[in-house]
PDB file of N, CA and C in Angstrom:
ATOM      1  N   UNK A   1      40.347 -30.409  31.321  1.00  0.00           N
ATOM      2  CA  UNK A   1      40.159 -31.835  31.298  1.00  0.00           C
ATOM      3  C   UNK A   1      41.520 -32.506  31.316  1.00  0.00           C
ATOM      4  N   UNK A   2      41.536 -33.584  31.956  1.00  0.00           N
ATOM      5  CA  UNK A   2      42.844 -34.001  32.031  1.00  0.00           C
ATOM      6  C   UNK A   2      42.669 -35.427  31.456  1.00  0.00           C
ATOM      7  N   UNK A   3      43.676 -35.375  30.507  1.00  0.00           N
ATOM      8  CA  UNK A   3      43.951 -36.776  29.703  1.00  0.00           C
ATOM      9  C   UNK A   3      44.934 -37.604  30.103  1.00  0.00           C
ATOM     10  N   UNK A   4      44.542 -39.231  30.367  1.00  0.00           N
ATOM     11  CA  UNK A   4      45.407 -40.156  30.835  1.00  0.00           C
ATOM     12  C   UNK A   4      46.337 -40.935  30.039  1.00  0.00           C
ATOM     13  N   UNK A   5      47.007 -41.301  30.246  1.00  0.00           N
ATOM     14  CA  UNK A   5      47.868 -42.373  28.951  1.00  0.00           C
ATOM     15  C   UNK A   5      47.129 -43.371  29.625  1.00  0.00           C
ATOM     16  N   UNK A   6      47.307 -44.301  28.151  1.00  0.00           N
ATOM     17  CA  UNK A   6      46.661 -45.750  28.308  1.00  0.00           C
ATOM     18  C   UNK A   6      46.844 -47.210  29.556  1.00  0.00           C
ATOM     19  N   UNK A   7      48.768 -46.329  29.627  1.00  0.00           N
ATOM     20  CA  UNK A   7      48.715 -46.808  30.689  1.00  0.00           C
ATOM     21  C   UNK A   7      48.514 -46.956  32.584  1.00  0.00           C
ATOM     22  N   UNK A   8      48.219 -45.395  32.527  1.00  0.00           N
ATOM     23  CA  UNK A   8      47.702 -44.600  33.688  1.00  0.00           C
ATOM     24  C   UNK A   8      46.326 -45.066  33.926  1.00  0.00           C
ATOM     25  N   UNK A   9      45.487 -45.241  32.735  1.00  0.00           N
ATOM     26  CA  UNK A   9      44.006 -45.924  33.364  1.00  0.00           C
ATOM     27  C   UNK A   9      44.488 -47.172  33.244  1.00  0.00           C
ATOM     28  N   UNK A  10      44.944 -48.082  33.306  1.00  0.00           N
ATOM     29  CA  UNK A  10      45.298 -49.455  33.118  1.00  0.00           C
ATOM     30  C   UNK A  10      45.180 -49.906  34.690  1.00  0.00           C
ATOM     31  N   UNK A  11      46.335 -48.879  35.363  1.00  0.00           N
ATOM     32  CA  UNK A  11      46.838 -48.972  36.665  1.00  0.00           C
ATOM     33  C   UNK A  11      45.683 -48.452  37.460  1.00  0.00           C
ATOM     34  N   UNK A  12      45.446 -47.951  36.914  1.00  0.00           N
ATOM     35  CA  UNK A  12      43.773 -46.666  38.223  1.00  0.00           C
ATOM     36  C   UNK A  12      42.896 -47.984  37.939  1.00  0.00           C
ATOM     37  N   UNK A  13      42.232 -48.442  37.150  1.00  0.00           N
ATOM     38  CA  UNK A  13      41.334 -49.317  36.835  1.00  0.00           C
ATOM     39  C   UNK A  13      41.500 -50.701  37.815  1.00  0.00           C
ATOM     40  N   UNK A  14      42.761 -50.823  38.016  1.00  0.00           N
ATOM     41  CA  UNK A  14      43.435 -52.152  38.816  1.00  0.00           C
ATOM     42  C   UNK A  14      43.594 -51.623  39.888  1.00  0.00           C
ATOM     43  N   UNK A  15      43.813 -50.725  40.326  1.00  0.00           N
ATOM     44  CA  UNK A  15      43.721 -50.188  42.015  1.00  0.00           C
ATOM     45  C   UNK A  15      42.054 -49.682  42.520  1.00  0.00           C
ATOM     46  N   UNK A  16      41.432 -49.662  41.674  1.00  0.00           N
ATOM     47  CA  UNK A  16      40.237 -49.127  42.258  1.00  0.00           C
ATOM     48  C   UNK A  16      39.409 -50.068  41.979  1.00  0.00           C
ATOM     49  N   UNK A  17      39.578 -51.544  42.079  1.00  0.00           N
ATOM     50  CA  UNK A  17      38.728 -52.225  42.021  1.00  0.00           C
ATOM     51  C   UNK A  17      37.921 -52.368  42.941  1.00  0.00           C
ATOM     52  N   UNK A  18      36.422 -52.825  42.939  1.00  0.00           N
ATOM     53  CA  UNK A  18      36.282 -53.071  44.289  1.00  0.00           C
ATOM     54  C   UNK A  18      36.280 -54.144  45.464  1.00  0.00           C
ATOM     55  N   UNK A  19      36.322 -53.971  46.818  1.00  0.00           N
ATOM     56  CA  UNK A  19      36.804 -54.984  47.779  1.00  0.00           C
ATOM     57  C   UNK A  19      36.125 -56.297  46.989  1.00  0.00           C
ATOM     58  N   UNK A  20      35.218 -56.461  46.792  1.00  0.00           N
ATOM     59  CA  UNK A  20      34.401 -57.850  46.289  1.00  0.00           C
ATOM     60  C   UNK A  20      35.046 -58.476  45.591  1.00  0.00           C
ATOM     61  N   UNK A  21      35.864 -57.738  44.799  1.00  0.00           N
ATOM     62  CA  UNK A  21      36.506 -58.653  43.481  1.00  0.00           C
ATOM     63  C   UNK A  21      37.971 -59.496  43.956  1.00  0.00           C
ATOM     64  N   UNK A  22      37.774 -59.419  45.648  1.00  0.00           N
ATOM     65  CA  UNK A  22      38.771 -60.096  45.883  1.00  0.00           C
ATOM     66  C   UNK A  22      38.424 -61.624  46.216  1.00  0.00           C
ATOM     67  N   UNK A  23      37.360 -61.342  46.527  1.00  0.00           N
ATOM     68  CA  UNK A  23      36.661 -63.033  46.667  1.00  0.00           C
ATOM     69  C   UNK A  23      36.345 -63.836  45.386  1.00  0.00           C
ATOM     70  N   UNK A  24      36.673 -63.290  44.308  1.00  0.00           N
ATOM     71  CA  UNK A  24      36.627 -63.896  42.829  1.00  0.00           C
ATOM     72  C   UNK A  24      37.633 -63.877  41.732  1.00  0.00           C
ATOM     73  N   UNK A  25      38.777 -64.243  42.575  1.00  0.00           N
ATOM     74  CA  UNK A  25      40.063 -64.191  41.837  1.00  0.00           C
ATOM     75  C   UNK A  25      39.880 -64.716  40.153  1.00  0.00           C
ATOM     76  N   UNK A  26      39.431 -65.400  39.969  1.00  0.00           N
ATOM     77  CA  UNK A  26      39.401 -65.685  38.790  1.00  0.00           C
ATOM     78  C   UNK A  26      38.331 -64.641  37.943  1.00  0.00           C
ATOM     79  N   UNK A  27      37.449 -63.811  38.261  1.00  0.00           N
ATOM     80  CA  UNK A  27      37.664 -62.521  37.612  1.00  0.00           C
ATOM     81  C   UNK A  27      37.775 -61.312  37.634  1.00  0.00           C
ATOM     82  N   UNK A  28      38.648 -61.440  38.798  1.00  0.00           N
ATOM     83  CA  UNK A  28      39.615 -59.895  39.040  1.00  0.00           C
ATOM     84  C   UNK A  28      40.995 -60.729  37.448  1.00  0.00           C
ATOM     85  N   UNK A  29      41.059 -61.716  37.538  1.00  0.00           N
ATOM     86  CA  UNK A  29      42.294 -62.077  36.620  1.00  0.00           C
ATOM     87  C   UNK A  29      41.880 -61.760  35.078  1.00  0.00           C
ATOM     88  N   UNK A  30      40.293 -62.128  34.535  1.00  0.00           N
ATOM     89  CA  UNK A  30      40.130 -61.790  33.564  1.00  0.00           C
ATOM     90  C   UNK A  30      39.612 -60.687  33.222  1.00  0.00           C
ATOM     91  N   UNK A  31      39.373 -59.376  34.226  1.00  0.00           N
ATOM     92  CA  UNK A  31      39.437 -58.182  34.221  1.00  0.00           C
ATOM     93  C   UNK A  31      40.848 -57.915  33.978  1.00  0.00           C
ATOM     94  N   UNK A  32      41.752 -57.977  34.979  1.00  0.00           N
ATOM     95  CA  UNK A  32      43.275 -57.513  34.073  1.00  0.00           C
ATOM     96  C   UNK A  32      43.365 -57.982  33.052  1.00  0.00           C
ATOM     97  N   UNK A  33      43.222 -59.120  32.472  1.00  0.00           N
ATOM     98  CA  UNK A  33      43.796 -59.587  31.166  1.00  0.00           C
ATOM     99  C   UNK A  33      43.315 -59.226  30.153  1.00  0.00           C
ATOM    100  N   UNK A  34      41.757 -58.214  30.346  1.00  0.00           N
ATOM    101  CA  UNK A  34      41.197 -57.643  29.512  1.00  0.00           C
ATOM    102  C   UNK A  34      41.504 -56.505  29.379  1.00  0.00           C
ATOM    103  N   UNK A  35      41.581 -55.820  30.349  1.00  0.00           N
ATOM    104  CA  UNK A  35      42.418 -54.563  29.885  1.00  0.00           C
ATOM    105  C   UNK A  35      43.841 -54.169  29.663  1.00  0.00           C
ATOM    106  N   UNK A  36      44.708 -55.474  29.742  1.00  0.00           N
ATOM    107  CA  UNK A  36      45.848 -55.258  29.227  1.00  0.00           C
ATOM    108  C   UNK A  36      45.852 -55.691  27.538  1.00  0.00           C
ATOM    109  N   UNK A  37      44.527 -56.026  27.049  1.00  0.00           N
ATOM    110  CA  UNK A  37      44.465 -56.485  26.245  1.00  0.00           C
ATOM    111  C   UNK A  37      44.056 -55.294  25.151  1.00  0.00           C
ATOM    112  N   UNK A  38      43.692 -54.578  25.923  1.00  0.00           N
ATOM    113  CA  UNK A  38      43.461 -53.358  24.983  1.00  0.00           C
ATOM    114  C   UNK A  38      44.721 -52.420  24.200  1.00  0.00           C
ATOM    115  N   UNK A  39      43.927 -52.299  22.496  1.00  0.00           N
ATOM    116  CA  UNK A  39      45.358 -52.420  21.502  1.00  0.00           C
ATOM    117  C   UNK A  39      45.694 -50.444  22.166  1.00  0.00           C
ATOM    118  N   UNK A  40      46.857 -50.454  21.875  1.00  0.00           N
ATOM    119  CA  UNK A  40      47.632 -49.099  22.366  1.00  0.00           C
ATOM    120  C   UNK A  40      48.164 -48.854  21.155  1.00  0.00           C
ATOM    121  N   UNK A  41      47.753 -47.394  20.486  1.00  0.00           N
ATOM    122  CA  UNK A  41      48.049 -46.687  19.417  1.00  0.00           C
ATOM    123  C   UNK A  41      49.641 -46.561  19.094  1.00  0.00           C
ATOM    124  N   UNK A  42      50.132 -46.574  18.436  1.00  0.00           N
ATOM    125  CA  UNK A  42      51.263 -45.791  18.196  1.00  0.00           C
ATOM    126  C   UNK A  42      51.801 -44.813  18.238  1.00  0.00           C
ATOM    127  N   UNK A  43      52.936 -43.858  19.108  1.00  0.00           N
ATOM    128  CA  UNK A  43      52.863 -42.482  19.196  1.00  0.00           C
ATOM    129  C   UNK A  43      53.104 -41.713  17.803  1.00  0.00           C
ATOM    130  N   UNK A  44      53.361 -42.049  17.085  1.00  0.00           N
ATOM    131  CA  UNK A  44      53.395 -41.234  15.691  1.00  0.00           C
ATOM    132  C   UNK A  44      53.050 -42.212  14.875  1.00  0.00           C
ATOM    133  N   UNK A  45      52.078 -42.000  13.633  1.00  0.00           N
ATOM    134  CA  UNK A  45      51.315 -42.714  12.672  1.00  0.00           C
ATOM    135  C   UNK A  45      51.452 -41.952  11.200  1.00  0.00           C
ATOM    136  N   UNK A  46      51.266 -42.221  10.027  1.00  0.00           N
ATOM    137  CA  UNK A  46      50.571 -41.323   8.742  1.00  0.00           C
ATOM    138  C   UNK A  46      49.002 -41.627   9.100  1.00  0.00           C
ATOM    139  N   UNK A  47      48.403 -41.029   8.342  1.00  0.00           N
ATOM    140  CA  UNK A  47      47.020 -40.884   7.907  1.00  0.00           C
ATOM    141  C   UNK A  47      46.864 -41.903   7.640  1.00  0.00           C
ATOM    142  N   UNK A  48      47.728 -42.598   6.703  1.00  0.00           N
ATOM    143  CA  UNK A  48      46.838 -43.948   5.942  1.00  0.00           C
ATOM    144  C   UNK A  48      46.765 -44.996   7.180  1.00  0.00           C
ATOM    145  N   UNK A  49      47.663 -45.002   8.163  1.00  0.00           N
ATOM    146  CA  UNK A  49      48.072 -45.497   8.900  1.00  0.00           C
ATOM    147  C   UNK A  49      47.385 -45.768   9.802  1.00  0.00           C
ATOM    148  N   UNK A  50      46.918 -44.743  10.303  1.00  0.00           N
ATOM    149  CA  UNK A  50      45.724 -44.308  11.206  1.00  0.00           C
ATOM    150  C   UNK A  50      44.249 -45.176  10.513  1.00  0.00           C
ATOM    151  N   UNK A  51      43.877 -44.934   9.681  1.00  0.00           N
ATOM    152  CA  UNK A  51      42.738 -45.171   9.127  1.00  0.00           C
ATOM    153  C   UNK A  51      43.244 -46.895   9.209  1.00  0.00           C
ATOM    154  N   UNK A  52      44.032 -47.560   8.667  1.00  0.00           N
ATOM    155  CA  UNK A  52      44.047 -48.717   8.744  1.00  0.00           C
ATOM    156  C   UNK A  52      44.207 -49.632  10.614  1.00  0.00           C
ATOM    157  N   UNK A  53      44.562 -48.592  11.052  1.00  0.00           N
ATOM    158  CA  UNK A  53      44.806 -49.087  12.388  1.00  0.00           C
ATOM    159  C   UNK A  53      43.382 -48.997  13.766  1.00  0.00           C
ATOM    160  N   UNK A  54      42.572 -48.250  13.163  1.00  0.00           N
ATOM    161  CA  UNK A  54      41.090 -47.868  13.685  1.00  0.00           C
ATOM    162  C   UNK A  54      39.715 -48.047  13.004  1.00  0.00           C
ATOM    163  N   UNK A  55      38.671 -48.720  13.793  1.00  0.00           N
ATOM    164  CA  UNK A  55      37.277 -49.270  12.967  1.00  0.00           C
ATOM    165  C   UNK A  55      36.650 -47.995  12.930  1.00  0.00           C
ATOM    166  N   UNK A  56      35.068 -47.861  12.587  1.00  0.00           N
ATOM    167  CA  UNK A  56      34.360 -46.964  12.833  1.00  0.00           C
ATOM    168  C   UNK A  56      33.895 -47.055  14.342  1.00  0.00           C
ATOM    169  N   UNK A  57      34.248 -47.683  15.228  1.00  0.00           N
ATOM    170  CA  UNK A  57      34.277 -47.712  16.682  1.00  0.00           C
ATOM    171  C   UNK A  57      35.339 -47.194  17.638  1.00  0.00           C
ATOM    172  N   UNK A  58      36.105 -46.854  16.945  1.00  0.00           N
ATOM    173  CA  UNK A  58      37.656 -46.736  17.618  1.00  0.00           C
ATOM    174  C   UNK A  58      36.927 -45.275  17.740  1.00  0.00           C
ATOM    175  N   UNK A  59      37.451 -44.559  19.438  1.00  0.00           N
ATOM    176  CA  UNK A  59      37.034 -43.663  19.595  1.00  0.00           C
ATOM    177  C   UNK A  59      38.721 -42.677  19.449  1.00  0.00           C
ATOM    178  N   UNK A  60      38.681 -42.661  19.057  1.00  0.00           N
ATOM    179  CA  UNK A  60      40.416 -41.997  18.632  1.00  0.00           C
ATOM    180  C   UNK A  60      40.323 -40.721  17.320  1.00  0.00           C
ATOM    181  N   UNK A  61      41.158 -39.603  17.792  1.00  0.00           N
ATOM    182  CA  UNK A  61      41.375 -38.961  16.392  1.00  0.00           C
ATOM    183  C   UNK A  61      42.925 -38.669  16.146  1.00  0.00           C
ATOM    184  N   UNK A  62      43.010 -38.634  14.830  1.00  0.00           N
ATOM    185  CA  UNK A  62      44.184 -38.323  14.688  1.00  0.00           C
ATOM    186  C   UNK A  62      44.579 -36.895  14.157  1.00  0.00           C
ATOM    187  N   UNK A  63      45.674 -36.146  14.864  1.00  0.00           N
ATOM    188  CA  UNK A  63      46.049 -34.703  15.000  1.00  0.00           C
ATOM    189  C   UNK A  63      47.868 -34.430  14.814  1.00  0.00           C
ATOM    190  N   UNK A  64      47.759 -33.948  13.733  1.00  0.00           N
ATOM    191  CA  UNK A  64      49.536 -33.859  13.417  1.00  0.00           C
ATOM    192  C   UNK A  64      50.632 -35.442  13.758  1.00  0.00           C
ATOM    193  N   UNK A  65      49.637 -36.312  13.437  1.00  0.00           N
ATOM    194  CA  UNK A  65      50.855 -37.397  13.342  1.00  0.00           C
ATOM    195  C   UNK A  65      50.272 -38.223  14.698  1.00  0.00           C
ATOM    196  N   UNK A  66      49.556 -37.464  15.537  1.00  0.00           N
ATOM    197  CA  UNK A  66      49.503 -38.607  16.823  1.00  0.00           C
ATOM    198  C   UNK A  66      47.841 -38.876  16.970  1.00  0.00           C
ATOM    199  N   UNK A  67      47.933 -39.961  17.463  1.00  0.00           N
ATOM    200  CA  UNK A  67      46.252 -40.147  18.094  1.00  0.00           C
ATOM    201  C   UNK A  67      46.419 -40.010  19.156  1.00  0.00           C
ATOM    202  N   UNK A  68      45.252 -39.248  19.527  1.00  0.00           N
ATOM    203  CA  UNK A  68      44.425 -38.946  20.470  1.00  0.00           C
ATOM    204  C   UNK A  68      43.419 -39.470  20.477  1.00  0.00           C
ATOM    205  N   UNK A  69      43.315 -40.444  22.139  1.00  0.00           N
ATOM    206  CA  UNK A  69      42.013 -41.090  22.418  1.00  0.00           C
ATOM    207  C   UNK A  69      40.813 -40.380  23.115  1.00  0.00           C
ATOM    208  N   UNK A  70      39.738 -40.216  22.966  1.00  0.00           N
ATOM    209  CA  UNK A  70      38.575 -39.832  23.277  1.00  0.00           C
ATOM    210  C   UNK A  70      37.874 -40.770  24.196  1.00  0.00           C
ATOM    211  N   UNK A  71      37.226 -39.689  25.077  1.00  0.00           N
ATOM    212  CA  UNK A  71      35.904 -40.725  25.509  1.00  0.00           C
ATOM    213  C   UNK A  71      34.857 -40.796  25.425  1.00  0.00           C
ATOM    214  N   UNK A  72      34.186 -41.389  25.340  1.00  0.00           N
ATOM    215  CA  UNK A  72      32.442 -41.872  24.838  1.00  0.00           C
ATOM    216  C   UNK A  72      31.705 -40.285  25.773  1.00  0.00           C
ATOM    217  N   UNK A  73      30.625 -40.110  24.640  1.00  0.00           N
ATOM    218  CA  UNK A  73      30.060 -39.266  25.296  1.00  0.00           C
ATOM    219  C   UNK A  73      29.125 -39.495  27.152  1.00  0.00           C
ATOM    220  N   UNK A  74      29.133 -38.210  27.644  1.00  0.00           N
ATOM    221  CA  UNK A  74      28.456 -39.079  29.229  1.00  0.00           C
ATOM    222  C   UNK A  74      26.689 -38.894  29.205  1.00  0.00           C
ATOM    223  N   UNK A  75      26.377 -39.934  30.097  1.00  0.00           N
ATOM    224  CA  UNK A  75      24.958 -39.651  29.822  1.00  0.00           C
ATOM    225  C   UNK A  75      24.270 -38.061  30.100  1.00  0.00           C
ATOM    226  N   UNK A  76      24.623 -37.357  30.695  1.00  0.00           N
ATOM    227  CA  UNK A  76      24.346 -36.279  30.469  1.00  0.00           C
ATOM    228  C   UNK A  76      24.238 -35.342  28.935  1.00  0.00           C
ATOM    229  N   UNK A  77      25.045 -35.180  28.820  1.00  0.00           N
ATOM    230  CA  UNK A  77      25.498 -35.079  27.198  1.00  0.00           C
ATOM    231  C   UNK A  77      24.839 -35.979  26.216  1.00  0.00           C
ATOM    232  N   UNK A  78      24.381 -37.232  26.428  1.00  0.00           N
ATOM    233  CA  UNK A  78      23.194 -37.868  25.511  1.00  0.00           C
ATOM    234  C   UNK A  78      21.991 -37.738  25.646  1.00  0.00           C
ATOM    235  N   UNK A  79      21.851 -36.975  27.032  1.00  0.00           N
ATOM    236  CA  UNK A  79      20.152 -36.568  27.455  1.00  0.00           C
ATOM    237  C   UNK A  79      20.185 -35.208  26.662  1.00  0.00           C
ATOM    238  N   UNK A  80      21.213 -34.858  26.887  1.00  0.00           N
ATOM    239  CA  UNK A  80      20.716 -33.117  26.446  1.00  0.00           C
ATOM    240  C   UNK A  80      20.524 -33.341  24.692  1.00  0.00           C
ATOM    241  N   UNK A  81      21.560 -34.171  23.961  1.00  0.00           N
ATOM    242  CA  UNK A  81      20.952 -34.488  22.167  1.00  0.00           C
ATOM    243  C   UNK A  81      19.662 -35.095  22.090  1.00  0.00           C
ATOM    244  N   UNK A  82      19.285 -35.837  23.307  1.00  0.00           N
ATOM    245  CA  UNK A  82      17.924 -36.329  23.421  1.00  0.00           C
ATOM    246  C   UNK A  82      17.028 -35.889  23.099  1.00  0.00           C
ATOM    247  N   UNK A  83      17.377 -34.458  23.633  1.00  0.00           N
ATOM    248  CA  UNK A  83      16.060 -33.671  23.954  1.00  0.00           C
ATOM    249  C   UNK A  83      16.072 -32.862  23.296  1.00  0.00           C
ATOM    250  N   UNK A  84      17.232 -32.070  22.760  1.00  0.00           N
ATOM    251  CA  UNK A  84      17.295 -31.431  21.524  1.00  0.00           C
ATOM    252  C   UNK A  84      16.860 -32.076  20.318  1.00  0.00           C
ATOM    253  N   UNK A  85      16.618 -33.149  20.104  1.00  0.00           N
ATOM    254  CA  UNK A  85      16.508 -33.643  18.540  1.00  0.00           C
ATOM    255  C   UNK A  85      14.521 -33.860  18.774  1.00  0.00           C
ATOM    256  N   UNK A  86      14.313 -34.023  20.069  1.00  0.00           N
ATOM    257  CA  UNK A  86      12.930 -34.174  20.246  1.00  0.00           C
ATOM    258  C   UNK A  86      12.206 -32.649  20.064  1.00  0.00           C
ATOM    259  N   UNK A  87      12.547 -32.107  20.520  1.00  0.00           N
ATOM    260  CA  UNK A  87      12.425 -30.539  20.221  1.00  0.00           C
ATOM    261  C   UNK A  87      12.761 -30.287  18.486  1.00  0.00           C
ATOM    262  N   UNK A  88      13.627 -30.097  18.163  1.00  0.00           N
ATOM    263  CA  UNK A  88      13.210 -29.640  16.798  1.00  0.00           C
ATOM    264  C   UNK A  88      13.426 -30.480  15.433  1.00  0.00           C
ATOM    265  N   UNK A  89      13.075 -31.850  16.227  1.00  0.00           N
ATOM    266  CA  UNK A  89      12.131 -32.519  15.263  1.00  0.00           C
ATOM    267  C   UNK A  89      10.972 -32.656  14.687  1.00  0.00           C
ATOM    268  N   UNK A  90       9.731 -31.661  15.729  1.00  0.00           N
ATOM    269  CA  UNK A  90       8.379 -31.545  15.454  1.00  0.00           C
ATOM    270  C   UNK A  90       8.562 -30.094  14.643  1.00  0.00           C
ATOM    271  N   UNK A  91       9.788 -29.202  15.103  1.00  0.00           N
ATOM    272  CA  UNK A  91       9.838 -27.746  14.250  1.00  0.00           C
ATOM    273  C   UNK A  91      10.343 -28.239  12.637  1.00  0.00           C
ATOM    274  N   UNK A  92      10.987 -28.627  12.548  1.00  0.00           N
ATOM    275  CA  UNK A  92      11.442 -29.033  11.415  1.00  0.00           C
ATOM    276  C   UNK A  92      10.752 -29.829  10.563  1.00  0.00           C
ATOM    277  N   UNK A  93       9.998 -30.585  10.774  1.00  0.00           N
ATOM    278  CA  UNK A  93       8.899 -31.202  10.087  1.00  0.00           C
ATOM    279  C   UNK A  93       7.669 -30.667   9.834  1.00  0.00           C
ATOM    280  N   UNK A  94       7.697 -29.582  10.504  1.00  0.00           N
ATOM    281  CA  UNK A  94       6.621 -28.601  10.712  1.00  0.00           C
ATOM    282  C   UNK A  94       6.894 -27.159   9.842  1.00  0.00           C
ATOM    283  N   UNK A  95       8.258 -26.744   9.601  1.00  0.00           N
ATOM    284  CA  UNK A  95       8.522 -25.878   8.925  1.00  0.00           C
ATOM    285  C   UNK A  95       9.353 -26.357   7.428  1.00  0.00           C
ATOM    286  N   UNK A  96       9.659 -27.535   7.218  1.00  0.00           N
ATOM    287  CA  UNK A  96      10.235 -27.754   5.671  1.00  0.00           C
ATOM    288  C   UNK A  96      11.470 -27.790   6.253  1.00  0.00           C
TER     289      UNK A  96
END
């Protein structure tokens, strides 16, 4: 898997827009301004640091001093807990 810096999807996100969003300058503008708006971690943090700098939404972990950002699980990967929890939810209620 290959991991991007924050500012590598910044730039991919702004080049791969699509043709349409050129006829709506005013929000191709508040698409950039939204994602430049997004907060960028610090390369070295403490713990306490970390915890104060991330919600329970922040998809980020922190590992020897640095965060590492994560990405949201894909829908694939939420079908398959889907269906696993539907499955042995009737076993489990069924066996104690």
């Amino acid at each position: 898997m290959t991991v991007l810096l924050a500012e590598e999807v910044k730039q991919l996100v702004s080049e791969e827009l699509p043709d349409w969003i050129e006829e709506q300058p005013v929000l191709r503008l508040r698409l950039q301004q939204a994602i430049e708006r997004v907060p960028q971690p610090p390369s070295k943090m403490t713990y306490e640091e970390f915890l104060e700098w991330c919600d329970e939404d922040t998809l980020a972990e922190w590992v020897d001093g640095e965060v590492v950002m994560t990405s949201p699980a894909s829908n694939k990967h939420q079908d398959i807990a889907d269906f696993l929890v539907s499955v042995l939810r009737p076993f489990v209620e069924m066996h104690g």
